[in-house]
C-alpha atoms as a PDB file:
ATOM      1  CA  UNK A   1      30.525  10.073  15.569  1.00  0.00           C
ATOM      2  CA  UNK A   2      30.998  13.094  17.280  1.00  0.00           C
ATOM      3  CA  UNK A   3      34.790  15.679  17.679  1.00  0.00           C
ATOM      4  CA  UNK A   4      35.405  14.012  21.126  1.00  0.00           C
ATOM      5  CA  UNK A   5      34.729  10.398  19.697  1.00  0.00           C
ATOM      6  CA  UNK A   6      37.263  11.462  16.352  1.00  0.00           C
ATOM      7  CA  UNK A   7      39.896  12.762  18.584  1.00  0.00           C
ATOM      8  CA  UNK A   8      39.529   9.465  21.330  1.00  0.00           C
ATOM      9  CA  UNK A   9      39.732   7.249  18.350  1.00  0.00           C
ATOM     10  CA  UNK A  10      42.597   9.141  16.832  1.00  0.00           C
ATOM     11  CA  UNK A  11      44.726   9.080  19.861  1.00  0.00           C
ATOM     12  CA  UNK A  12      44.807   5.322  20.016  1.00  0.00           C
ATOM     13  CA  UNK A  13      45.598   5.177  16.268  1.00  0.00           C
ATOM     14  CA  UNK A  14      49.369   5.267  14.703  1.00  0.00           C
ATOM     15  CA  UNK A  15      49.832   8.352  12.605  1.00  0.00           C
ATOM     16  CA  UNK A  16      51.080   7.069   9.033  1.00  0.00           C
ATOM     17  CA  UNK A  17      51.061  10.043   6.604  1.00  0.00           C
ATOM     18  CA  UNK A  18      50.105  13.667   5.940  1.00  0.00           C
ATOM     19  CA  UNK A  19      49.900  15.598   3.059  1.00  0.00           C
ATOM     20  CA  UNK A  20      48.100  19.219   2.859  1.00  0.00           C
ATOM     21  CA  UNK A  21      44.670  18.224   3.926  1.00  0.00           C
ATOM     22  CA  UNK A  22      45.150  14.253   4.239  1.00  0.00           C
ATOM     23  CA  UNK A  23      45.860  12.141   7.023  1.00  0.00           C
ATOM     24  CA  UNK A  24      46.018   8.575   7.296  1.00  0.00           C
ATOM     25  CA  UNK A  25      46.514   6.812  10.622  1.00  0.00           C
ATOM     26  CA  UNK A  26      47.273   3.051  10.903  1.00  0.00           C
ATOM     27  CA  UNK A  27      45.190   0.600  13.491  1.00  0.00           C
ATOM     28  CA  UNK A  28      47.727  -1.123  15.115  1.00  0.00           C
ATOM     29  CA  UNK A  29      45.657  -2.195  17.750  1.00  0.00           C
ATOM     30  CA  UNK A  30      42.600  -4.095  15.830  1.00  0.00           C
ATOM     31  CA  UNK A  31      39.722  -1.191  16.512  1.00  0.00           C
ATOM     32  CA  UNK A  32      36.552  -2.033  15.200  1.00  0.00           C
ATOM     33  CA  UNK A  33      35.154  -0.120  12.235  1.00  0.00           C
ATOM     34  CA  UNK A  34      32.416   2.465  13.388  1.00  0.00           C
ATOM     35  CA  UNK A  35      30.259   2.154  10.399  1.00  0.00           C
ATOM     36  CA  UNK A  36      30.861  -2.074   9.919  1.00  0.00           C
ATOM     37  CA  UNK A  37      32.028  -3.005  13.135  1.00  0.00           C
ATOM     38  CA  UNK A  38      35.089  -4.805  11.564  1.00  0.00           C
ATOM     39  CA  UNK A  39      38.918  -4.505  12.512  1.00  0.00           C
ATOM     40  CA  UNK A  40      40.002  -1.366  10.191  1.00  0.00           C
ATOM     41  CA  UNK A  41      43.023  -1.204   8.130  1.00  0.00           C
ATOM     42  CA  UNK A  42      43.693   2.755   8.308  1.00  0.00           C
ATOM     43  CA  UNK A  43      41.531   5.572   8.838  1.00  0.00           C
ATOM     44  CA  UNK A  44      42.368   8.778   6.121  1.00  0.00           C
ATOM     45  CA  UNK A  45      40.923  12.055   7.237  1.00  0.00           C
ATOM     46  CA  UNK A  46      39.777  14.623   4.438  1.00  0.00           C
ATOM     47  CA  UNK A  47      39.387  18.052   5.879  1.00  0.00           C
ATOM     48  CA  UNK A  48      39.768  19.887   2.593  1.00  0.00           C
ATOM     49  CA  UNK A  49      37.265  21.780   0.343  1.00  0.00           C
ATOM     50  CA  UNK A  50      38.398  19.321  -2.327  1.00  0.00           C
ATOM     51  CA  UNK A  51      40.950  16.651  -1.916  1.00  0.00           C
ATOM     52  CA  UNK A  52      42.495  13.697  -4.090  1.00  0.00           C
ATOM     53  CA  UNK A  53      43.477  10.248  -3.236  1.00  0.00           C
ATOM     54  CA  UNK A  54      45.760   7.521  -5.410  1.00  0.00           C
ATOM     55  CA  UNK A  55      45.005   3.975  -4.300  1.00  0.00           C
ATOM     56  CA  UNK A  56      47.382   1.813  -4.955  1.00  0.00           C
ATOM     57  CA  UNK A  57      45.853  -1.331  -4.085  1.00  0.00           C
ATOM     58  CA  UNK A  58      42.066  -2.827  -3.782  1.00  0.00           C
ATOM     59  CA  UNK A  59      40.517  -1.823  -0.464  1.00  0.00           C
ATOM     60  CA  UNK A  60      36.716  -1.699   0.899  1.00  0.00           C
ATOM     61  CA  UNK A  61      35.716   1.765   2.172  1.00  0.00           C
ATOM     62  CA  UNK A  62      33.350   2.799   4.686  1.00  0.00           C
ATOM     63  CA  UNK A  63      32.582   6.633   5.290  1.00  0.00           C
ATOM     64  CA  UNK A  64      31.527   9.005   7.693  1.00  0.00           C
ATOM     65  CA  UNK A  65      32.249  12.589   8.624  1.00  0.00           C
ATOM     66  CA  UNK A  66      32.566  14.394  11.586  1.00  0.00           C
ATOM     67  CA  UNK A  67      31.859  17.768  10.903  1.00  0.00           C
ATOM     68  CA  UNK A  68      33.466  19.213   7.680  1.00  0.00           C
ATOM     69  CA  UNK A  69      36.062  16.030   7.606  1.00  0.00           C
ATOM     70  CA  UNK A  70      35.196  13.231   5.709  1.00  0.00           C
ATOM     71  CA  UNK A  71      36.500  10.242   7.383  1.00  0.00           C
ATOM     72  CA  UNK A  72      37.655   6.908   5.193  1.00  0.00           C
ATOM     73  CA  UNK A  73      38.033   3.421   7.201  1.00  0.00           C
ATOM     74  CA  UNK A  74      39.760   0.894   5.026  1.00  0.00           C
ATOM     75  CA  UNK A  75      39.824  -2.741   4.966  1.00  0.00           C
ATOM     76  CA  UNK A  76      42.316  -4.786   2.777  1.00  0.00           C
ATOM     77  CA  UNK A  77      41.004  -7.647   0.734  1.00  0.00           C
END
């Protein structure tokens, strides 16, 4: 996944939350999952040095970056 492909797939995603260098964007629309080729539940974009994340339920992750971000897909149990 290249910048272009990040900000095409971000752009039909519904932003959900953002905090410092976190992002998380809800699929609304049933995109398939770049790494698994499922429907994912949320993508969360990490574009700090460092950064945290509090899960408050189960979820499968896949992972990819796109340059310095590290990009989460998640899909609910």
């Amino acid at each position: 996944m290249n910048e272009t492909d990040l900000d095409e797939l971000i752009s039909s995603l519904t932003p959900h939350e953002s905090a410092d260098s976190v992002k998380t964007y809800r699929n609304t629309v049933s995109i398939s999952c770049p790494a698994c080729e499922d429907p994912f539940d949320d993508l969360v974009v990490c574009s700090g040095e460092y950064d945290s994340l509090e899960l408050s339920k189960v979820l499968d992750l896949c992972v990819t970056t796109v340059d310095d971000d590290v990009l989460l897909f998640t899909h609910q149990h």
